[in-house]
Protein backbone atom coordinates (compact mmCIF):
# COMPACT_ATOMS: atom_id res chain seq x y z
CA UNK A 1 14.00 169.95 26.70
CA UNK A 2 13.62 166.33 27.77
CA UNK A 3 13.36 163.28 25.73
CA UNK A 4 11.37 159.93 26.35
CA UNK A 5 12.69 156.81 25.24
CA UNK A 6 10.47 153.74 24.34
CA UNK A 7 11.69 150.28 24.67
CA UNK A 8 10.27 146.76 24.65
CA UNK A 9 10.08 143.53 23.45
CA UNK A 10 8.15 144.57 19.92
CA UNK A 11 9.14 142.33 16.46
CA UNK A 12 8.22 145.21 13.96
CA UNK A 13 7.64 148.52 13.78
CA UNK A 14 3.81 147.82 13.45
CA UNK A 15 3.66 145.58 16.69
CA UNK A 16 5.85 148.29 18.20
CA UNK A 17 3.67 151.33 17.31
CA UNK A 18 0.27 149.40 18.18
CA UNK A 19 1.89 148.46 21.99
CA UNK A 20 3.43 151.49 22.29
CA UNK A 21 0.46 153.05 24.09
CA UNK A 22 0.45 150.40 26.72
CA UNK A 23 4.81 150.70 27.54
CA UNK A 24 5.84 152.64 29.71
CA UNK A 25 8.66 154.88 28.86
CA UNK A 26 12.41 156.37 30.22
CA UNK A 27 13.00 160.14 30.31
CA UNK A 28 16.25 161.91 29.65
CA UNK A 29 17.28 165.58 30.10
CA UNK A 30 19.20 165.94 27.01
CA UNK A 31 19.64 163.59 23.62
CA UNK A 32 23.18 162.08 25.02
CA UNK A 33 22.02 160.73 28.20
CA UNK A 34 18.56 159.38 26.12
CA UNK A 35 20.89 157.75 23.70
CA UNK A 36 23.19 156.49 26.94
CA UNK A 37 20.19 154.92 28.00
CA UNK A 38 19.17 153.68 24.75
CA UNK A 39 22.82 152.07 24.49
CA UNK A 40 22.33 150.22 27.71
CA UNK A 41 18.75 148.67 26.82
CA UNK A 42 20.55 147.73 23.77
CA UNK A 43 23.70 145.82 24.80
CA UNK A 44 21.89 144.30 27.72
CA UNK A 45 19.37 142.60 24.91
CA UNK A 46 16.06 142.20 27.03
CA UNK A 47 14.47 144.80 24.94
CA UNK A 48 14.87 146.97 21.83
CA UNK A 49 15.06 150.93 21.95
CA UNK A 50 12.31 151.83 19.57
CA UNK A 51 11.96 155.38 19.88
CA UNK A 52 13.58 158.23 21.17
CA UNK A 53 10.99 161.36 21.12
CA UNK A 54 11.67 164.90 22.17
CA UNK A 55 9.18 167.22 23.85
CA UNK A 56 9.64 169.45 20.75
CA UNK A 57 7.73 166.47 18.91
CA UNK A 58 11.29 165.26 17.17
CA UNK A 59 11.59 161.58 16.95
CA UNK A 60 14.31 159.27 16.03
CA UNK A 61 13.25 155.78 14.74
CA UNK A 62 14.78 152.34 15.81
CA UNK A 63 17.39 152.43 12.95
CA UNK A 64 18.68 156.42 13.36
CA UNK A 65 19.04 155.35 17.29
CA UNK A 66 21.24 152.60 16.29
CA UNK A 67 23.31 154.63 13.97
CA UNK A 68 23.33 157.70 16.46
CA UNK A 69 24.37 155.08 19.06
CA UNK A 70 27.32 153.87 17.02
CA UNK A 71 28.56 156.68 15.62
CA UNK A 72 28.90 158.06 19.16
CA UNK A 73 29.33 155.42 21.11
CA UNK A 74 33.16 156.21 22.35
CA UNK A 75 31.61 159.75 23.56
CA UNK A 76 28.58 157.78 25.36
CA UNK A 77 30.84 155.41 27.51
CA UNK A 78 33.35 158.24 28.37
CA UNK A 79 30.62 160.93 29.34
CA UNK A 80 27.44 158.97 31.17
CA UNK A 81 24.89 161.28 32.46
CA UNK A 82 25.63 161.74 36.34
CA UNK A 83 22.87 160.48 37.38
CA UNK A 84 23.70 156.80 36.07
């Protein structure tokens, strides 16, 4: 299963879902290396992680990314993907 992740510079969640179209996107092989990534676009605060949508057509909003992210953020720093 892969997952793509959707980032940019969006204000709301209606700006973000009316750009969205237009942004390109990041894909991950699993949910822990699209929430890595989604960590890094995060703390480096040129652009928000929006979206993180699986293949299976599973989505996690802005605000579930940022509590994933959190809550398993210890895990996500000791574990990056290898690729990274």
């Amino acid at each position: 299963m892969s997952f793509k992740l959707w980032y940019g510079l969006a204000k709301t969640q209606e700006e973000f879902a009316a750009m969205k179209p237009g942004w390109t996107h990041r894909v991950a092989d699993s949910m822990d290396e699209a929430l890595w990534l989604a960590m890094k676009v995060n703390d480096d605060g040129r652009a928000i992680a929006w979206e993180i949508e699986g293949d299976d057509g599973s989505r996690l909003n802005r605000q579930e990314i940022i509590e994933r992210v959190r809550q398993q953020k210890h895990e996500l720093i000791a574990n990056p993907p290898k690729k990274y």
